[in-house]
Protein backbone atom coordinates (compact mmCIF):
# COMPACT_ATOMS: atom_id res chain seq x y z
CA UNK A 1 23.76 -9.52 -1.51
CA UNK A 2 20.96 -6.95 -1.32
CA UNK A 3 18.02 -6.53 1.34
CA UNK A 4 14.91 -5.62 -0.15
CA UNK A 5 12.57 -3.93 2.38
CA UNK A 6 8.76 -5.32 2.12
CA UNK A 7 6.42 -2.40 1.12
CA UNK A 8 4.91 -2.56 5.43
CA UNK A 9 7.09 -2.27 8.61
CA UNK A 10 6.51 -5.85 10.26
CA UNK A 11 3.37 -5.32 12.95
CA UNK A 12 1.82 -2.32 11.35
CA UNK A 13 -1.80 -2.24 10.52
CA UNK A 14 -3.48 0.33 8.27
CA UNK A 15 -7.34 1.60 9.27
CA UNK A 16 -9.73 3.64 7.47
CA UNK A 17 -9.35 7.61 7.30
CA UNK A 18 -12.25 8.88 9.47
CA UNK A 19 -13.51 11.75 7.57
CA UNK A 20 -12.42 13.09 3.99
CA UNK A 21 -10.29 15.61 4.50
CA UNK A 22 -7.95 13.51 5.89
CA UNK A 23 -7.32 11.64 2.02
CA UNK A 24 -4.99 11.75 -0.37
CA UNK A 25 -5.87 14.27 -3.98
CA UNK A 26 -7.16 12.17 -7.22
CA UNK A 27 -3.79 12.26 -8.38
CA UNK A 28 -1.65 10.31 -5.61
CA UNK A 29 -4.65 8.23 -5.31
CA UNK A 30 -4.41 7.16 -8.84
CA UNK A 31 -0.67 6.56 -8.67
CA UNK A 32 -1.41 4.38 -5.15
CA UNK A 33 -3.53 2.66 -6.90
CA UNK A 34 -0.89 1.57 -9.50
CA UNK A 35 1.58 0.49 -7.18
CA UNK A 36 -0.51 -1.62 -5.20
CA UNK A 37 -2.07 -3.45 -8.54
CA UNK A 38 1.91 -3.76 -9.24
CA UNK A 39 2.68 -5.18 -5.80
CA UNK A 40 -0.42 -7.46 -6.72
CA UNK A 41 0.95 -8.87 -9.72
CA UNK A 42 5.00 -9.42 -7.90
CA UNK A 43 2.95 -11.07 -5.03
CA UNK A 44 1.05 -13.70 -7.76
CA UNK A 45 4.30 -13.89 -9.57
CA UNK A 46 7.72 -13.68 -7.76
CA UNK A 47 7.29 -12.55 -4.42
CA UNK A 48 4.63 -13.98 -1.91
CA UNK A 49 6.42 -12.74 0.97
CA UNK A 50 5.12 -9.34 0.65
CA UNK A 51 1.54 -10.37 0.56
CA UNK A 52 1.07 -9.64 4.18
CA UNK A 53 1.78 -6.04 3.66
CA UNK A 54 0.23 -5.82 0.20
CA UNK A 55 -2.81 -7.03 1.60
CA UNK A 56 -2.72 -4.45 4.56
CA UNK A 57 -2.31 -1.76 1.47
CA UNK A 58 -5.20 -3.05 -0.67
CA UNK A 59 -7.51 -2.79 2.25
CA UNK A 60 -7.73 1.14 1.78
CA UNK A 61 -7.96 1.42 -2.17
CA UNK A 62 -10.95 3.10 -1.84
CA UNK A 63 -9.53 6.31 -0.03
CA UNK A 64 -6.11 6.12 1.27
CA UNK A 65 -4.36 8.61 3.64
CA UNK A 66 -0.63 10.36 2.98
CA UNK A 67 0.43 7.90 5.35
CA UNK A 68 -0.48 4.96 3.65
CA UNK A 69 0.89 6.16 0.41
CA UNK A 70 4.20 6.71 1.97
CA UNK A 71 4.49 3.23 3.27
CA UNK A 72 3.62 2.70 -0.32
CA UNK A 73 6.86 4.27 -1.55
């Protein structure tokens, strides 16, 4: 049997990056923004358990931080 690891540690919360310099380039903000629209469409689909941490990701679409992108990955 495998264990699948949710896309958030359990307890984490994300918050806003303060000033710009602290956010991701275009590029790895594109490719967060993929993989939270697919985490959007397993959580509507096949797996609401991750919709805690999905929803925790989603909150900084509009300028996420390296960290948030690796919890991402």
């Amino acid at each position: 049997m495998m264990k699948y690891e949710t896309p958030l540690p359990p307890g984490e919360i994300f918050v806003c990056p303060k000033s710009e310099s602290e956010l991701i380039d275009l590029e790895m903000q594109k490719k967060y923004w993929s993989g939270v629209g697919m985490l959007l469409y397993l959580v509507k689909y096949s797996r609401p358990d991750i919709a805690n941490g999905v929803r925790e990701l989603s909150k900084t679409m509009d300028g996420a931080m390296l960290g948030h992108y690796k919890n991402l990955l």
